[in-house]
Protein backbone atom coordinates (compact mmCIF):
# COMPACT_ATOMS: atom_id res chain seq x y z
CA UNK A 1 0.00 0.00 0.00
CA UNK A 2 0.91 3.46 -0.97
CA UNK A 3 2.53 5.95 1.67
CA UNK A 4 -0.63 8.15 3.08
CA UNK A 5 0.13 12.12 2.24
CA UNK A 6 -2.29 14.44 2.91
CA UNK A 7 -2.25 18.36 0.95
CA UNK A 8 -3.77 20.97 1.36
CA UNK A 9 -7.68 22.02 -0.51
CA UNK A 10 -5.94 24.49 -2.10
CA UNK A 11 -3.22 21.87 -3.63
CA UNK A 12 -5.72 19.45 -4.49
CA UNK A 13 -8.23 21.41 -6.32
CA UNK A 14 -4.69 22.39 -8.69
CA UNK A 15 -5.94 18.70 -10.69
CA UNK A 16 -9.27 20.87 -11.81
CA UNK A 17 -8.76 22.08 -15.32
CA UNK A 18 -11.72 24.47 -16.84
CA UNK A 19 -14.63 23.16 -18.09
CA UNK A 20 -14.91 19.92 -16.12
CA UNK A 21 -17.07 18.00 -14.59
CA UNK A 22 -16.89 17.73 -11.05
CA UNK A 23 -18.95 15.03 -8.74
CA UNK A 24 -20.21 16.17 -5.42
CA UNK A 25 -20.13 14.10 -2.40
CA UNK A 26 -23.84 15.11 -1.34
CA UNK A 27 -26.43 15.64 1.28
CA UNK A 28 -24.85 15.73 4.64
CA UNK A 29 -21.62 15.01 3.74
CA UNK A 30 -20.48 17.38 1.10
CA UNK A 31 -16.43 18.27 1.03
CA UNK A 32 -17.38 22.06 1.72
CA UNK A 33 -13.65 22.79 2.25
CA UNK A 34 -12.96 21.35 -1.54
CA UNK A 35 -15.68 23.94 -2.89
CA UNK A 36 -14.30 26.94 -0.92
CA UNK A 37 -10.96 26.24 -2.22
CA UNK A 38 -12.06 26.54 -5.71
CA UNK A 39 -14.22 29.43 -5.04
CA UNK A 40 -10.69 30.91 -4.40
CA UNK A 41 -9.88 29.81 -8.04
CA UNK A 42 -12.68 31.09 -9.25
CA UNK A 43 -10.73 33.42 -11.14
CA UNK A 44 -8.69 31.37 -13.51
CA UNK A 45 -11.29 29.16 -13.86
CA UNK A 46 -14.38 28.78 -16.14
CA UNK A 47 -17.60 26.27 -17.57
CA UNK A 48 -16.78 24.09 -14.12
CA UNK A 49 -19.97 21.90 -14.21
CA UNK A 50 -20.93 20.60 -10.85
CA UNK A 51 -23.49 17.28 -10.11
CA UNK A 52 -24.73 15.91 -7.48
CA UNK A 53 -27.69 14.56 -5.32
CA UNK A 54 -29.31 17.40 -3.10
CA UNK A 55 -26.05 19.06 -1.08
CA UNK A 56 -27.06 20.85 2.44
CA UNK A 57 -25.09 23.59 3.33
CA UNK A 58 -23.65 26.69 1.43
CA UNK A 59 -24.06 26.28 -2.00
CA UNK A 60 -21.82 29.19 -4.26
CA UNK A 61 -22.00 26.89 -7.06
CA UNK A 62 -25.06 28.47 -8.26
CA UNK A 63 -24.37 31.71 -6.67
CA UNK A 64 -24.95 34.47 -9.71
CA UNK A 65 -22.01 36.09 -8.60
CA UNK A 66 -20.03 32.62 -10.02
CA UNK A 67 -21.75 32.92 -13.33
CA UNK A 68 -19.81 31.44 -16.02
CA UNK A 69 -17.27 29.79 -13.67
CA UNK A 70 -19.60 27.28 -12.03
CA UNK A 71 -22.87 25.91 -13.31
CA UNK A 72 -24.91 23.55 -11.07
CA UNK A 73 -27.07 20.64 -12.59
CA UNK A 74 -28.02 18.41 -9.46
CA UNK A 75 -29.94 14.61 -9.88
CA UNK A 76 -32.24 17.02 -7.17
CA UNK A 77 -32.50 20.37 -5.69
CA UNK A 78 -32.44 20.92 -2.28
CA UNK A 79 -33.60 24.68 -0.40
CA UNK A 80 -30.01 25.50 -0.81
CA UNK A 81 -30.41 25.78 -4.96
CA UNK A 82 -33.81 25.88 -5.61
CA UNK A 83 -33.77 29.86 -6.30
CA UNK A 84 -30.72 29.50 -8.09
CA UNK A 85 -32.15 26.66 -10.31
CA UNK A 86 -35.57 28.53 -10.99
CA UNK A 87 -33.77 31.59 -12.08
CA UNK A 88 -31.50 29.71 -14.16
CA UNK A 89 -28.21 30.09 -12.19
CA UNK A 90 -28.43 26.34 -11.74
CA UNK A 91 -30.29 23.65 -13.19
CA UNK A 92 -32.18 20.57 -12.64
CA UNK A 93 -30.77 17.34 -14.70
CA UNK A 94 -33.64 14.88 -14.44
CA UNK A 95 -32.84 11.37 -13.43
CA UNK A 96 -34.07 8.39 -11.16
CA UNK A 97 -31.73 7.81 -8.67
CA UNK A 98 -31.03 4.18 -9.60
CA UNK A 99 -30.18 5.60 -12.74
CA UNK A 100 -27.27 8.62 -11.81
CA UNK A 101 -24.42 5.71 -10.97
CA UNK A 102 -25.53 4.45 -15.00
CA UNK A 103 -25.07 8.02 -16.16
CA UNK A 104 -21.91 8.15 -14.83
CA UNK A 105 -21.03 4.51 -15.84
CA UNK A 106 -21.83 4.81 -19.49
CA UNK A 107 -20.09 8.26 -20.33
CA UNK A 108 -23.41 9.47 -21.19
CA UNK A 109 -22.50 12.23 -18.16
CA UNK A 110 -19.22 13.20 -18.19
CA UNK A 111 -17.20 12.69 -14.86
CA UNK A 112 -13.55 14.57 -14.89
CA UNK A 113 -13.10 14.82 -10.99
CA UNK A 114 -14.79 13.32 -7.75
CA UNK A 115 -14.92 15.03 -4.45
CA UNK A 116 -15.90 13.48 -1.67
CA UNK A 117 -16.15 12.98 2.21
CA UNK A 118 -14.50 9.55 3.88
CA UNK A 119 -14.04 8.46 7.32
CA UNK A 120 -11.18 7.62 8.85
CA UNK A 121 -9.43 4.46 6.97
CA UNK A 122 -9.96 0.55 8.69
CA UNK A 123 -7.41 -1.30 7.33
CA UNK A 124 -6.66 0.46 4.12
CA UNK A 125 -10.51 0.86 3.47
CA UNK A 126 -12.28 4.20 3.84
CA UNK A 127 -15.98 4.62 4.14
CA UNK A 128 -18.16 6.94 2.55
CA UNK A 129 -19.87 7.00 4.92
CA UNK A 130 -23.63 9.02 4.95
CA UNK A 131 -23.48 9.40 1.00
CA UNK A 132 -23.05 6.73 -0.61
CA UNK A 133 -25.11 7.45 -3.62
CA UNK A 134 -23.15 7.63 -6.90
CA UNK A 135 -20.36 8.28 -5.74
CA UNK A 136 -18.65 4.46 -6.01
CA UNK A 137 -19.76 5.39 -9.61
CA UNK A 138 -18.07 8.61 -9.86
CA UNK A 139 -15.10 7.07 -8.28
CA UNK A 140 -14.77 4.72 -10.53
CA UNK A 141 -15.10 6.79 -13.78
CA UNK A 142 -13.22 10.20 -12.40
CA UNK A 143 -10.16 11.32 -13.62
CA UNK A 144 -9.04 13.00 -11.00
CA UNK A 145 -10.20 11.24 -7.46
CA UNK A 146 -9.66 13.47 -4.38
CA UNK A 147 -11.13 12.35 -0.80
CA UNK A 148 -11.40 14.40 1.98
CA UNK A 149 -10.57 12.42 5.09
CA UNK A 150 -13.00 13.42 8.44
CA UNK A 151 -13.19 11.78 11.44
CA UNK A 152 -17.04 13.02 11.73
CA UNK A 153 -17.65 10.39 8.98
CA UNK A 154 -18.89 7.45 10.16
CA UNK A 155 -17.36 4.33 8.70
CA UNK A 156 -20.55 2.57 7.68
CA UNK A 157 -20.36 -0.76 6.13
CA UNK A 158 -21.23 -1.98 3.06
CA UNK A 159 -19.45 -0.70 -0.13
CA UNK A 160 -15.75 0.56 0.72
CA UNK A 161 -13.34 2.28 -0.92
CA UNK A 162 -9.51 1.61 -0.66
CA UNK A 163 -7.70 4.41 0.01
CA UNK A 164 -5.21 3.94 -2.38
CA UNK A 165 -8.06 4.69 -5.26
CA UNK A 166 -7.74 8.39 -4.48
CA UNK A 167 -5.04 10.44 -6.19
CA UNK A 168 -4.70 13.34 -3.43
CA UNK A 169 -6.02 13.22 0.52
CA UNK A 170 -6.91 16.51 2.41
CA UNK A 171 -8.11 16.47 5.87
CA UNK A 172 -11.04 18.34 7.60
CA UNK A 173 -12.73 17.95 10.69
CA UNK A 174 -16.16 20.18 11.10
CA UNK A 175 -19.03 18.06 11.45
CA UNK A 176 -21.70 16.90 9.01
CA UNK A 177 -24.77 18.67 8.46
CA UNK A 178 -27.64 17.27 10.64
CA UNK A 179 -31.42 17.40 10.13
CA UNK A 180 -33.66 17.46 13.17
CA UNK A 181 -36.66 15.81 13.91
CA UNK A 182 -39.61 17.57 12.74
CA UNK A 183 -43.23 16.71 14.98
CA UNK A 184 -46.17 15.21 12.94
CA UNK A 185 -49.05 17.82 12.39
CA UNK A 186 -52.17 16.84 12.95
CA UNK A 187 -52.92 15.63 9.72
CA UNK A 188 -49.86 13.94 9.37
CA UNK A 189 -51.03 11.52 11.91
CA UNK A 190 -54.41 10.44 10.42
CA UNK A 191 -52.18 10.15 7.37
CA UNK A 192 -49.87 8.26 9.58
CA UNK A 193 -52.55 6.04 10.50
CA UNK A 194 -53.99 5.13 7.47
CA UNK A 195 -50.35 4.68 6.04
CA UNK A 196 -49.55 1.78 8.83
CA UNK A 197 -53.04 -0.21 8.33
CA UNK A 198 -51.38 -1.08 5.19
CA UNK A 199 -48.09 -2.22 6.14
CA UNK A 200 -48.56 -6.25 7.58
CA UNK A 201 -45.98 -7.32 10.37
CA UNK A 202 -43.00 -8.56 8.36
CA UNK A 203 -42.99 -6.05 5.83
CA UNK A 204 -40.39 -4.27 4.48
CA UNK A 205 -40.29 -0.25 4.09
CA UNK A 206 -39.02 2.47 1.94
CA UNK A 207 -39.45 5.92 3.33
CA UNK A 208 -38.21 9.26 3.32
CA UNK A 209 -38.03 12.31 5.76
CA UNK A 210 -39.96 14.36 7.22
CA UNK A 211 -42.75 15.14 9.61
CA UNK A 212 -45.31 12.41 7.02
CA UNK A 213 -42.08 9.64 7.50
CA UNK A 214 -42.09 10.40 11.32
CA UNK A 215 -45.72 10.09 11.29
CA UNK A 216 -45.89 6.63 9.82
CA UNK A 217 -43.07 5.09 11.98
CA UNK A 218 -45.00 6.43 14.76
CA UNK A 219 -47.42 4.53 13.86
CA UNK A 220 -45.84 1.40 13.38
CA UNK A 221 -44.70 0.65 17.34
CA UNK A 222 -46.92 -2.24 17.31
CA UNK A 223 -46.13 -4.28 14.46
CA UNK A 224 -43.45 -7.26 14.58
CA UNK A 225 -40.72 -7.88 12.51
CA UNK A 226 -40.56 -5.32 10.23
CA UNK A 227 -37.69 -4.56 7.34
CA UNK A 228 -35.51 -1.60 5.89
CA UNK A 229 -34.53 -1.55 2.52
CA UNK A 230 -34.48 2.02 1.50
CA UNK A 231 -32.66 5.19 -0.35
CA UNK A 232 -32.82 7.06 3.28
CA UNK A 233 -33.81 6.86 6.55
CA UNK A 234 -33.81 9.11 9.70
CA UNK A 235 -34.92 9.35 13.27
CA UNK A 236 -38.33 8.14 13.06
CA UNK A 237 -37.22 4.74 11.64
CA UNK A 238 -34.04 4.91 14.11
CA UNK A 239 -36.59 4.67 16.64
CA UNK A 240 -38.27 1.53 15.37
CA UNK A 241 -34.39 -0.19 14.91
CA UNK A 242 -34.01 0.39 18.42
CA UNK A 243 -37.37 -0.67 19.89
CA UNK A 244 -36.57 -3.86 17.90
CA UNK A 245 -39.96 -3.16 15.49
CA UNK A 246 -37.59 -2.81 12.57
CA UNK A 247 -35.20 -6.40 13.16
CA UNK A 248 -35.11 -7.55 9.53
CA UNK A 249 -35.71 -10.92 9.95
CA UNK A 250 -38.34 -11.66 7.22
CA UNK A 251 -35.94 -10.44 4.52
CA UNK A 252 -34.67 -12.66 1.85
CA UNK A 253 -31.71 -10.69 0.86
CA UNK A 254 -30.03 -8.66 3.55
CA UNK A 255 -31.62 -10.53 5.94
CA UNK A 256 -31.49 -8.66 9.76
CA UNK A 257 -29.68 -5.93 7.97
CA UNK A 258 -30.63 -2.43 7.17
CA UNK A 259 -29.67 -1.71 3.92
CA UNK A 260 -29.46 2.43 2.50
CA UNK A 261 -27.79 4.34 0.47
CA UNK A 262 -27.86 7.97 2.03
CA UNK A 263 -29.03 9.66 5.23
CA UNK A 264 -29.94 12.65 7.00
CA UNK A 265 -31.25 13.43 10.20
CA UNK A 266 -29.26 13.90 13.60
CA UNK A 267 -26.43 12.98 14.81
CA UNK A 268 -27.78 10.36 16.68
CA UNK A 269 -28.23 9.03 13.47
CA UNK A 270 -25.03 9.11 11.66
CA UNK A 271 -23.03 7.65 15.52
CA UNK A 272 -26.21 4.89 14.84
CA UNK A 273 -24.49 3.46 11.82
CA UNK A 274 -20.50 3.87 12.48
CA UNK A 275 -18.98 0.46 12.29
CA UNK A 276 -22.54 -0.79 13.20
CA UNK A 277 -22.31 -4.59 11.22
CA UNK A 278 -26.17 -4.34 11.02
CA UNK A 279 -26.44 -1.46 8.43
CA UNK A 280 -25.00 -1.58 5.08
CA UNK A 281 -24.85 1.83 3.26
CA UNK A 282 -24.84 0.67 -0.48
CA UNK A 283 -24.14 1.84 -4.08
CA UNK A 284 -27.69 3.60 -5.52
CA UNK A 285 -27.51 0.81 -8.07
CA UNK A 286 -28.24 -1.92 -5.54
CA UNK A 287 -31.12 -0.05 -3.00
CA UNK A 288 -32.80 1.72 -5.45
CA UNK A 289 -32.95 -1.30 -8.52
CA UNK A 290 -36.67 -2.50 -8.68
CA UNK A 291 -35.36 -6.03 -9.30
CA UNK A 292 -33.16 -6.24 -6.15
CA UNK A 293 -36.30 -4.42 -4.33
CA UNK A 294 -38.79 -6.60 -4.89
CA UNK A 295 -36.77 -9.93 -4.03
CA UNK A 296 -37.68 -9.18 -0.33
CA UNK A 297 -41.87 -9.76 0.10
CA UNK A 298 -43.95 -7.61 1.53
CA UNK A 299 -42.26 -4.37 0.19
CA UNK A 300 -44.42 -1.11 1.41
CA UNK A 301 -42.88 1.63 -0.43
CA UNK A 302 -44.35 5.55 1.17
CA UNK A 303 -43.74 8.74 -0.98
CA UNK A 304 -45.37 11.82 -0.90
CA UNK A 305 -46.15 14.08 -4.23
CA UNK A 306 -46.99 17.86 -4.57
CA UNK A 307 -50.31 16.98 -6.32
CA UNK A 308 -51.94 13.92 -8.16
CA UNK A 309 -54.45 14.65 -11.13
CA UNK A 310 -57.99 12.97 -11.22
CA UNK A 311 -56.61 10.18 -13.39
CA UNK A 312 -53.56 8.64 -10.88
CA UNK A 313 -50.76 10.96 -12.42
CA UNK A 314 -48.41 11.73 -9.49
CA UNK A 315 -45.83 15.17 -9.35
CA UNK A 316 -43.31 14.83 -6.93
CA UNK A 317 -40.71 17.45 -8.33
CA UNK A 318 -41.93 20.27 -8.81
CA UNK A 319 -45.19 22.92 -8.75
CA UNK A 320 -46.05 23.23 -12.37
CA UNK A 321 -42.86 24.97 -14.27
CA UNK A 322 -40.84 25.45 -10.38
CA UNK A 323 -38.90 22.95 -9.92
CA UNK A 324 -39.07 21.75 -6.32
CA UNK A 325 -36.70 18.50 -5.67
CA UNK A 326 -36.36 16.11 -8.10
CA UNK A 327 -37.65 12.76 -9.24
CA UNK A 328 -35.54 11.15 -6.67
CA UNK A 329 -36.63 7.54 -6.21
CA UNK A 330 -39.87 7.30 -6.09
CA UNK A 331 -40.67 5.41 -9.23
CA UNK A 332 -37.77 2.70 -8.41
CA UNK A 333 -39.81 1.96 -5.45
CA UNK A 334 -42.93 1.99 -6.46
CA UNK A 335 -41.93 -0.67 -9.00
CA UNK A 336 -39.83 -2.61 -7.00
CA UNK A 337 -42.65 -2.48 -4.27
CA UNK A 338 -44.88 -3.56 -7.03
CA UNK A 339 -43.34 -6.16 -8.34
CA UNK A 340 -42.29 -8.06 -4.68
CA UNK A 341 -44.67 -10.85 -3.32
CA UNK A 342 -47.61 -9.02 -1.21
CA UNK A 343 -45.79 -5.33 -1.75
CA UNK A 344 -47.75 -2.15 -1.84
CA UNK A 345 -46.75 1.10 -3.28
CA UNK A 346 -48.30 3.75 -1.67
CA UNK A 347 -48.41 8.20 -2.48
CA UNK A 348 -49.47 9.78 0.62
CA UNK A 349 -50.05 13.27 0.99
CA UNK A 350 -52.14 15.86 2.42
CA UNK A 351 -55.47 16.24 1.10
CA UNK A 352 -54.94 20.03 1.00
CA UNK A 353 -51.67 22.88 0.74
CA UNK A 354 -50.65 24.93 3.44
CA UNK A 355 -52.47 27.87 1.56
CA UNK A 356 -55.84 25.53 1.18
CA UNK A 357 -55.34 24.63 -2.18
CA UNK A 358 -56.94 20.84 -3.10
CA UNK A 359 -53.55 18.64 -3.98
CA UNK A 360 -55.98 16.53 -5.79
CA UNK A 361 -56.71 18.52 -8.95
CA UNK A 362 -58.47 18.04 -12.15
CA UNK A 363 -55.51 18.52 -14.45
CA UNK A 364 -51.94 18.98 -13.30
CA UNK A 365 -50.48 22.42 -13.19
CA UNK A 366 -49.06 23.67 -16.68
CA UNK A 367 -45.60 22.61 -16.45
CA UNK A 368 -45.70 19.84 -13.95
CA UNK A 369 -43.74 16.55 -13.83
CA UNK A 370 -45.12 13.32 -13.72
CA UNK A 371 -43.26 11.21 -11.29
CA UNK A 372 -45.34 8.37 -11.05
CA UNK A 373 -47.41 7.85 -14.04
CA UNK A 374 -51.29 6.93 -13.69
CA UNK A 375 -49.99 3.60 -14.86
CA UNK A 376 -47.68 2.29 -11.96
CA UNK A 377 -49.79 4.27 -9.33
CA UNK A 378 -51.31 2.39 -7.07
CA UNK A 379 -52.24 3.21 -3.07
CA UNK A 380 -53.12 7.01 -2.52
CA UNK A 381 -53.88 8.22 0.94
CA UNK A 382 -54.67 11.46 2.66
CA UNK A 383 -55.99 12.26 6.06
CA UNK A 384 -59.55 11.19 4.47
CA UNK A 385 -58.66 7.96 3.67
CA UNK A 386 -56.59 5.26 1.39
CA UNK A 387 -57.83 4.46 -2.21
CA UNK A 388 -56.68 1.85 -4.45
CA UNK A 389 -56.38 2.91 -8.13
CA UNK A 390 -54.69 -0.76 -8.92
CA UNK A 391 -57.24 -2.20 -11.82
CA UNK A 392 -59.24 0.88 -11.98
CA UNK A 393 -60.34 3.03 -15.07
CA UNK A 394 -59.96 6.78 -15.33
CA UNK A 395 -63.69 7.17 -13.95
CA UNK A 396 -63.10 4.56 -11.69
CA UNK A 397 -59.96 6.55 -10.22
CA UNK A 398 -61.64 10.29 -10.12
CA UNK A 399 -64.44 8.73 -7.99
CA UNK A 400 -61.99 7.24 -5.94
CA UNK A 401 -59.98 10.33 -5.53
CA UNK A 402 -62.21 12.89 -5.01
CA UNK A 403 -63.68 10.51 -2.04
CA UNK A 404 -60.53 11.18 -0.35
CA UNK A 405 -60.05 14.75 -0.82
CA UNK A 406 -60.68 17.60 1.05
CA UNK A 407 -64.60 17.70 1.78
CA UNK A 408 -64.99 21.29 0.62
CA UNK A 409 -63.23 20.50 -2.43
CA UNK A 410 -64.82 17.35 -3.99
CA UNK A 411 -67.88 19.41 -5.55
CA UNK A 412 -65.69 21.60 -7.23
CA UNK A 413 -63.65 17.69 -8.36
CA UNK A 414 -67.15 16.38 -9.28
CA UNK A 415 -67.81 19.24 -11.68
CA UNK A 416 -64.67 18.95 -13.43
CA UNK A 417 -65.11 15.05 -13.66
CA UNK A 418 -68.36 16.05 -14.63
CA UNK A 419 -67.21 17.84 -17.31
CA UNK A 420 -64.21 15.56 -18.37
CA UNK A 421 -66.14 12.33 -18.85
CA UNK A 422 -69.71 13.06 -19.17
CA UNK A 423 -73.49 13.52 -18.21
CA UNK A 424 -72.89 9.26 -17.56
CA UNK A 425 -70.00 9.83 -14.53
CA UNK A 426 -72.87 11.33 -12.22
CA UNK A 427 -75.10 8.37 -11.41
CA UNK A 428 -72.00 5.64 -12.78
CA UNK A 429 -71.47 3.95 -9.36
CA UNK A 430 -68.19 2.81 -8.29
């Protein structure tokens, strides 16, 4: 093995050449000092593209001020970018998660230099430790591979790096970027509710975060034997791991393991998994591949949406033209939840917007992403109830929907299913 010499950020981002493309180690665990250092550069610089999955934390990379020396196109966009992106300082490059490692894989997205996070090195082996993501695949691909070396970085099993694979070594020590635990409103909990009638003991979930996530695991204390195969987790499912409601036990693959790819929540969270042999923290092209999902049974897959049309079509990413976050994973897991023995793929969301708007709509906005399309949607519940589109036409599906909107908005839904399908949709029962 190699001799270990560490530089300095300033050294290291030397290997940077103008109009590269430059891989982000993301979410909580981006190498901020690497970024500052060639904000510093900024000057001899130019056409530096950065991607990435959502990075918390200062973002200057689409900062105006660095127009024409840095231009951001993230997998998703996080509160640190989304002005930047819908101004057009930054962009949004549309992906699936389980596809962004294949991006970088094929060539089809270029990949000059990778900069990411590690933890301190086990023998020879670093970990990536709370971002796994795409970065094995950027690794792998990169030109120019430069890890920055914190002890804050938990060394998570799973997929490993040897240190040797990076070309220069920096060290920092300030601590990740946490999330805390937001409460459940009230309507999170019905949702909650309704959400855990669904999942059987023995099941195994995919969530997110959030006060909806928190909801449902809070929800779940009483069921047995319960699985984690997922993109992320937080608190709320940390709690269930520890009460020994999450064990693993019923899973085919990864059996009593916890198996992720990314994380964010609190620190609590990110001590939870260091050199923990029950949690493997795994290349986006294993958690997030439909196939490899859907080998455990009993997959219940929960994902939330900005607004679903009468007809099943789900947006996730954005409110009409803004973009919001990103497609993320939420069609990888519907499918793979879909296609496991017993699995259910459910969209929950309030019935309603903070400003009282109906989030089930008669059209989508102008603009607006489909996520999910009406044809892989399946569960849909709000604090009014859980529906079943599965097998159901489009009239089928607006009579099912509007049952489970907001009661002062379903006459207003009638009328414009009314006027959609026909005189024949208002005495067609169910």
């Amino acid at each position: 093995m190699k001799p270990v010499t560490f530089i300095s950020a300033d050294e290291a981002v030397q290997a940077v050449r103008p109009g590269d493309h430059i891989h982000l180690g993301s979410i909580a665990s981006v190498p901020h000092l690497l970024v500052e250092a060639l904000c510093r550069r900024a000057g001899e610089l130019y056409n530096i593209h950065f991607h990435h999955f959502h990075t918390e934390g200062p973002a200057p990379y689409g900062d105006p001020a660095y127009e024409g020396v840095f231009f951001d196109q993230g997998f998703f966009v996080g509160a640190n970018l989304r002005p930047s992106v819908n101004a057009g300082y930054a962009d949004y490059l549309p992906a699936h998660l389980s596809e962004s490692q294949a991006m970088y894989r094929s060539g089809a997205l270029p990949c000059d230099v990778a900069m990411v996070q590690v933890s301190e090195p086990v023998d020879g082996m670093v970990s990536l430790g709370t971002s796994v993501d795409c970065s094995i695949a950027a690794l792998e691909v990169a030109r120019t591979r430069i890890g920055v070396v914190n002890p804050h970085v938990p060394f998570a099993y799973g997929d490993l790096i040897p240190l040797e694979r990076f070309d220069s070594l920096v060290r920092d020590d300030r601590p990740l970027f946490t999330k805390d635990y937001v409460a459940p409103t009230p309507t999170d909990v019905h949702i909650g509710r309704l959400c855990s009638n669904l999942v059987p003991d023995g099941a195994c979930l995919q969530m997110g975060i959030g006060s909806l996530p928190n909801a449902v695991c809070a929800q779940l204390s009483g069921h047995r034997h319960l699985g984690l195969h997922t993109e992320m987790f937080a608190d709320g499912a940390l709690e269930l791991i520890r009460c020994g409601v999450i064990d693993g036990s019923c899973k085919k693959i990864d059996t009593g393991k916890v198996v992720a790819s990314f994380l964010l929540g609190s620190q609590d969270v990110y001590d939870f998994i260091d050199r923990n042999p029950a949690v493997e923290m795994r290349d986006i092209a294993y958690t997030n591949n439909p196939w490899i999902i859907a080998q455990n049974p009993s997959v219940v897959s929960i994902n939330s949406a900005t607004e679903i049309d009468l007809t099943g079509q789900v947006c996730a990413d954005s409110i009409g033209t803004r973009i919001y976050s990103g497609t993320g994973g939420q069609l990888d897991f519907v499918r793979g939840a879909k296609l496991s023995p017993g699995g259910k793929a459910v969209i929950a969301l309030a019935s309603r917007t903070a400003k009282g708007a109906s989030k089930i709509v008669p059209v989508l906005k102008p603009g607006a992403g489909v996520v999910t399309p009406r044809s892989d949607v399946q569960w849909v519940v709000t604090e009014y109830g859980a529906v079943n589109l599965y097998g159901k036409s489009l009239q089928e599906r607006a009579r099912l929907l509007i049952s489970i909107a907001h009661p002062d908005d379903r006459e207003a839904l009638d009328r414009a299913a009314f006027d959609r399908f026909g005189p024949a949709f208002a005495h067609r029962s169910l």
